[in-house]
Protein backbone atom coordinates (compact mmCIF):
# COMPACT_ATOMS: atom_id res chain seq x y z
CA UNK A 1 -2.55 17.09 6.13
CA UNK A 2 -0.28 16.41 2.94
CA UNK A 3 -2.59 15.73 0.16
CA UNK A 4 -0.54 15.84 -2.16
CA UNK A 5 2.29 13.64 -0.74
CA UNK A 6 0.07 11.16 0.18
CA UNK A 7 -1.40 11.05 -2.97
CA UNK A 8 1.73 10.51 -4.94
CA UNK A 9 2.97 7.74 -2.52
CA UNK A 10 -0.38 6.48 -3.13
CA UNK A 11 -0.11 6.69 -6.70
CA UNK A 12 3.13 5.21 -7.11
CA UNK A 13 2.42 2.03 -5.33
CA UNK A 14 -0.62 1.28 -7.65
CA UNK A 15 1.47 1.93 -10.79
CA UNK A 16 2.88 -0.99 -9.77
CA UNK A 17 0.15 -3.04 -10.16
CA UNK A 18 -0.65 -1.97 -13.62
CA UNK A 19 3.10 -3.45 -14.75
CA UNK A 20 2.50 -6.14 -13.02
CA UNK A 21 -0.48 -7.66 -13.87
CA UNK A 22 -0.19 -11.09 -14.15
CA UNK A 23 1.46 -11.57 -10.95
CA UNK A 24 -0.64 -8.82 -8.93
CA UNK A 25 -4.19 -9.98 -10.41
CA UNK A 26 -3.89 -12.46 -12.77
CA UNK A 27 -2.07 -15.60 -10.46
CA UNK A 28 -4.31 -14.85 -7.37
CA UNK A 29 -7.36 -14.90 -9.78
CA UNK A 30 -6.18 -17.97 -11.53
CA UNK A 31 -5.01 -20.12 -8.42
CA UNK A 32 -8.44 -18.93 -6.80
CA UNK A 33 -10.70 -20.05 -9.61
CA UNK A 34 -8.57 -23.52 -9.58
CA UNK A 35 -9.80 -24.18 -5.59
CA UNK A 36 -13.42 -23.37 -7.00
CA UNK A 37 -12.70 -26.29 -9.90
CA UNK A 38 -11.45 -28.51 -7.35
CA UNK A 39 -13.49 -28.17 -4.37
CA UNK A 40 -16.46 -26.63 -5.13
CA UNK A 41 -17.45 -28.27 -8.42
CA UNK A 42 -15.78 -31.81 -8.13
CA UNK A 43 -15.50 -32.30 -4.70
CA UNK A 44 -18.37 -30.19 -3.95
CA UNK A 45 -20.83 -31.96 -5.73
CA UNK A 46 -20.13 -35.10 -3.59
CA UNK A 47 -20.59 -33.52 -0.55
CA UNK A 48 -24.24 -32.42 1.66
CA UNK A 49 -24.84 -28.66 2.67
CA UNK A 50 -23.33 -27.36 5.48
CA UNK A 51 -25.13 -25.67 7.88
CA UNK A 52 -27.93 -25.51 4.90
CA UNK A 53 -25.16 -23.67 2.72
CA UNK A 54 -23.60 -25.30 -0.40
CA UNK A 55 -20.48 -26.43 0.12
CA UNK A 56 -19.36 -24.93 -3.15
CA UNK A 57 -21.09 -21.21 -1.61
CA UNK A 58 -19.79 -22.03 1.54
CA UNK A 59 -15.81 -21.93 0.60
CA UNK A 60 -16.14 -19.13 -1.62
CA UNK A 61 -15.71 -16.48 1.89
CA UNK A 62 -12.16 -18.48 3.37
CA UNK A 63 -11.19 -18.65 -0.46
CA UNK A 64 -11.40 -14.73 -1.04
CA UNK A 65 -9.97 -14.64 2.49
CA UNK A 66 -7.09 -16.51 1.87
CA UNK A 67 -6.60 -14.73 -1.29
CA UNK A 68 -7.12 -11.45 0.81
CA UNK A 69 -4.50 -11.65 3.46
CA UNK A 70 -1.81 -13.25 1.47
CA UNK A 71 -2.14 -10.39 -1.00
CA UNK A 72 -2.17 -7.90 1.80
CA UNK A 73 0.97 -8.87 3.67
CA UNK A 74 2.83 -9.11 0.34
CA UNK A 75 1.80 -5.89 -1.45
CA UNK A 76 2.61 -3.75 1.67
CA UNK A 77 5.54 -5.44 2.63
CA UNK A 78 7.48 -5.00 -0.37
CA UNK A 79 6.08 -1.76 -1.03
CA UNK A 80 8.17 -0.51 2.01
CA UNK A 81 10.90 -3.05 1.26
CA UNK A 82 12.64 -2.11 -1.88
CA UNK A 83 12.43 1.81 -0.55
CA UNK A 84 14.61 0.75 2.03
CA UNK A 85 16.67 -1.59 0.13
CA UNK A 86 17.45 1.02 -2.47
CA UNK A 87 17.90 3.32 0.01
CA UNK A 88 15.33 5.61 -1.38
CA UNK A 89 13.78 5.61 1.81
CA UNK A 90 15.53 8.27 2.77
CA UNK A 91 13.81 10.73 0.37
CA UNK A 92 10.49 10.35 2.11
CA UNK A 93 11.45 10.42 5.40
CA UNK A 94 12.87 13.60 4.32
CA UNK A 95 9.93 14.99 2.04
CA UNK A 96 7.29 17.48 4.42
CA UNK A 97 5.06 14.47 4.90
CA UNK A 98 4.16 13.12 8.87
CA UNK A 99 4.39 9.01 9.01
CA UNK A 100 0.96 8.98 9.67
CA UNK A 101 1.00 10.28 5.52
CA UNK A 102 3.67 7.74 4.64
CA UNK A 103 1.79 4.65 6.15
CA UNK A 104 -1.49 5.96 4.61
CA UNK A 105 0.08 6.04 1.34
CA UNK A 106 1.77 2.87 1.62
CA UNK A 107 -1.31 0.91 3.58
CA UNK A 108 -3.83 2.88 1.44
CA UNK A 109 -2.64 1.36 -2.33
CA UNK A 110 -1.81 -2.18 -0.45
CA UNK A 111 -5.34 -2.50 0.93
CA UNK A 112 -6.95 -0.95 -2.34
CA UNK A 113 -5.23 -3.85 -4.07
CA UNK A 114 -6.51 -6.17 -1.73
CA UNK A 115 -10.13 -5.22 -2.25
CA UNK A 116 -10.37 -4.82 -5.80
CA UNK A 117 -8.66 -8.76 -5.93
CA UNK A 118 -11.07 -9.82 -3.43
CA UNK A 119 -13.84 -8.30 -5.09
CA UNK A 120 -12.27 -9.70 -8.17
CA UNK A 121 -12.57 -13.10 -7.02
CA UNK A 122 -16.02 -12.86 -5.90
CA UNK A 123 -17.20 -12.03 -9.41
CA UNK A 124 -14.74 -14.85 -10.57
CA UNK A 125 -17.24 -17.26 -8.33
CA UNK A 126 -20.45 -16.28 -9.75
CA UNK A 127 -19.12 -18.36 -12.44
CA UNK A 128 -18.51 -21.58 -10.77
CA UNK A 129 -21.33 -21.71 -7.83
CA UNK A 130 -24.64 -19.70 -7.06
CA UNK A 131 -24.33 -17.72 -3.29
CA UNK A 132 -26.31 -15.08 -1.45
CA UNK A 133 -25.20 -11.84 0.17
CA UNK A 134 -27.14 -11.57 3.28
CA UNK A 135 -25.74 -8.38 4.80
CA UNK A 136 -23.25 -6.61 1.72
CA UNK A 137 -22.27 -3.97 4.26
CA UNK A 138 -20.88 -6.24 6.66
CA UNK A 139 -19.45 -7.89 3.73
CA UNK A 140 -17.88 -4.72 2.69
CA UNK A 141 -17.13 -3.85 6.21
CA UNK A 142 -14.94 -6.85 7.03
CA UNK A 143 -13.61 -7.30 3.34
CA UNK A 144 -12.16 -3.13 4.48
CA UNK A 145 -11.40 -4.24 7.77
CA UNK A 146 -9.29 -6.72 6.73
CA UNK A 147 -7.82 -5.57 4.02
CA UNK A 148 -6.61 -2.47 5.82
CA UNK A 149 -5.16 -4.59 9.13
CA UNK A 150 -3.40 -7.32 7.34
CA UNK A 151 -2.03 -4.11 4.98
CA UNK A 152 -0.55 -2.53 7.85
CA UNK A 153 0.67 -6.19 9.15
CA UNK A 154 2.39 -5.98 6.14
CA UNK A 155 3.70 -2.96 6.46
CA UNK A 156 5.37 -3.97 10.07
CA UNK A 157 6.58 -7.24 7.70
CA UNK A 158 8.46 -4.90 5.48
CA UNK A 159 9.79 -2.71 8.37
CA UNK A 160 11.36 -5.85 9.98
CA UNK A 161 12.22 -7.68 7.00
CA UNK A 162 16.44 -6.86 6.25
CA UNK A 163 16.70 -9.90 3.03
CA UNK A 164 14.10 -11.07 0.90
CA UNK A 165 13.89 -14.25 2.51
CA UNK A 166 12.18 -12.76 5.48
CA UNK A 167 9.64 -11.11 3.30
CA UNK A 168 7.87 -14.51 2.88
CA UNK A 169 8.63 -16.33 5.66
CA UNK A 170 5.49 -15.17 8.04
CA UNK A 171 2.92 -15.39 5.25
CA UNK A 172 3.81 -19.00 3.78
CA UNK A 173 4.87 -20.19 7.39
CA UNK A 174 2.15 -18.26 9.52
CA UNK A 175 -0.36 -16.98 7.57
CA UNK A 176 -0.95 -19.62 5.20
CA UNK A 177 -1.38 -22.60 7.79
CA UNK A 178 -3.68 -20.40 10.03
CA UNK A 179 -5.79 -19.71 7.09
CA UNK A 180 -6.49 -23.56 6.34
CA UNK A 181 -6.79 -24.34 9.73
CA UNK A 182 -9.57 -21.73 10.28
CA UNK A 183 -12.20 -22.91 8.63
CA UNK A 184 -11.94 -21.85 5.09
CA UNK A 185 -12.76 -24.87 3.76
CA UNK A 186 -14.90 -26.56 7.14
CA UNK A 187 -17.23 -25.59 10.04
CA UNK A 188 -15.23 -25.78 12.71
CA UNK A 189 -18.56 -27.54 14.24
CA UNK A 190 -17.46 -30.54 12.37
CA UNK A 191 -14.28 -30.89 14.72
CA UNK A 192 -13.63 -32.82 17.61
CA UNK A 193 -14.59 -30.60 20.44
CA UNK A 194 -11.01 -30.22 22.18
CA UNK A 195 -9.82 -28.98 18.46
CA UNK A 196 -13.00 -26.94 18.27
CA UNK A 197 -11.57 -24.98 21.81
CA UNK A 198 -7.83 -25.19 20.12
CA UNK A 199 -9.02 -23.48 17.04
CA UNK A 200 -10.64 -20.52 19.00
CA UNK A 201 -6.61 -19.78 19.50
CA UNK A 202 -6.44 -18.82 15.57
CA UNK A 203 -7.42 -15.47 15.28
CA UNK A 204 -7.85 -16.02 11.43
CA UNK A 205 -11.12 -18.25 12.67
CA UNK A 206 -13.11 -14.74 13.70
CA UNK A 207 -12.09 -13.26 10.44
CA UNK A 208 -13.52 -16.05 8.06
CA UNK A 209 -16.68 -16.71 10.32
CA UNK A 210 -17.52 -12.90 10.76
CA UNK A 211 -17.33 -12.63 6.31
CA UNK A 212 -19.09 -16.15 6.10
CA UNK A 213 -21.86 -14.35 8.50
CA UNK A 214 -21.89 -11.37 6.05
CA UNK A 215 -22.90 -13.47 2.85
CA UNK A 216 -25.22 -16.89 4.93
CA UNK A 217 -25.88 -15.64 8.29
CA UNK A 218 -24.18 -18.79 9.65
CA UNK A 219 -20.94 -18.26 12.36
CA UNK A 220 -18.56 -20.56 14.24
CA UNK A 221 -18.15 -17.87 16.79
CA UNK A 222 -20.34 -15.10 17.50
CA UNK A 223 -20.48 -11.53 15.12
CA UNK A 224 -19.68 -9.16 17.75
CA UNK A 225 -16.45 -11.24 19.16
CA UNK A 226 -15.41 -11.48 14.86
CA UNK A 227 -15.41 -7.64 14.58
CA UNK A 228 -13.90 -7.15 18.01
CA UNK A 229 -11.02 -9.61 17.11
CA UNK A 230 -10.66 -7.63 14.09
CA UNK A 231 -10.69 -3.90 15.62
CA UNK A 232 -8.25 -5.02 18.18
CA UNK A 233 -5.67 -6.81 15.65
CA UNK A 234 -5.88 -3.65 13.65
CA UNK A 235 -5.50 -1.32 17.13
CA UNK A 236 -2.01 -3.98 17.84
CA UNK A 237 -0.81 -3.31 14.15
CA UNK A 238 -1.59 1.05 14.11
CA UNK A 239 0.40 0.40 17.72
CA UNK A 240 3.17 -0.92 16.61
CA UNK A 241 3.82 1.14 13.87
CA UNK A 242 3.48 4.11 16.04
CA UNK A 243 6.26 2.59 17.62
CA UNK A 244 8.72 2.15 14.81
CA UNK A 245 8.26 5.74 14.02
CA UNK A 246 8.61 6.37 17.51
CA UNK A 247 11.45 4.96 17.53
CA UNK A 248 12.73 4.84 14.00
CA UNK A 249 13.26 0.82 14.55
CA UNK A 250 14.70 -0.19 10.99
CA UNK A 251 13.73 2.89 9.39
CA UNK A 252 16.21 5.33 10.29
CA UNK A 253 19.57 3.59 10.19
């Protein structure tokens, strides 16, 4: 194992962050604390508990989620991005390091961006509403979890990705939508149920439930079936960037 090339891949990408702090930390942080304003003090305030949680508490796991996956997509995708559109890409494919090293480095500084934002914007809350942490490892578990798959997701993003354009497509189009529309800022249990069976179709449902489990102990769908969702997005995304190294899809020409 390369160390010391994964390290300096590693290092590089986090550097990044530090120049660009406002946009990296700052904006999420900001645009984060604005939804706690909004719905958790004003609109909050008007509303009943759900499920015997606060609804100002009970957003604060599909905010940092939301904040979470957008963040993860975009820091790994244009980590690998520019390298290729500089053409610099070339240099580590042709330093001693394996592609298991290069996506380590890569994923590695995406997802530990990711999890210092998310943790971030859970100490941003304490400010704005009271919650519990039930279960922190599980919390830290899936907040990992997460951060890591949707990293790697990214990662694919960037691979595939030949203008700028494309960079942003899947998270404003895709992501984004799925995000609202799995219960970030509901129970699902309110729905209709056909839409309650519809919404079982958005994976992004088994990620919020599983970290709303983590801090209330309250789940649309069952714990197990949230990390198994997870571990088997996160198998599909190490799969398929076996196979672009396989295969050198995008990477090599």
């Amino acid at each position: 194992m390369n160390w010391y090339g994964i390290a300096a891949i590693y290092k590089f990408e986090m550097s990044r962050t530090w120049r660009t702090l406002i946009q990296s930390v700052a904006s999420p942080v900001l645009s984060t604390s604005l939804y706690f304003i909004v719905f958790g003090a004003a609109i909050g305030s008007r509303m009943g508990d759900i499920e015997g949680v606060s609804y100002g508490a009970f957003i604060i796991p599909g905010l940092i989620m939301l904040a979470l996956l957008g963040e993860s997509i975009s820091n790994a995708a244009f980590g690998i991005f520019f390298p290729k559109f500089s053409g610099t890409i070339y240099e580590v494919l042709s330093a001693p390091v394996s592609p298991f090293e290069i996506v380590a480095g890569y994923v590695g500084a995406a997802a530990t961006k990711s999890i210092l934002l998310g943790l971030l914007i859970l100490a941003t809350a304490r400010f704005f509403v009271d919650y519990d942490i039930l279960h922190p490892f599980w919390m830290i578990t899936f907040l990992v979890l997460t951060a890591v798959s949707f990293s790697l997701f990214g990662f694919i993003i960037g691979i595939w990705a030949d203008d700028f354009q494309k960079l942003q497509i899947i998270p404003l189009m895709i992501i984004t939508p799925l995000t609202f529309l799995g219960g970030a800022f509901y129970s699902i249990s309110m729905l209709p149920e056909f839409w309650q069976k519809v919404t079982l179709f958005n994976p992004v449902v088994y990620l919020i439930s599983g970290f709303r489990w983590a801090f209330y102990g309250v789940a649309d769908v069952n714990m197990g079936l949230s990390v198994g969702m997870t571990l088997l997005f996160l198998f599909l995304c190490l799969t398929t960037v076996w196979w672009i190294f396989r295969t050198g899809y995008r990477i090599k020409t």
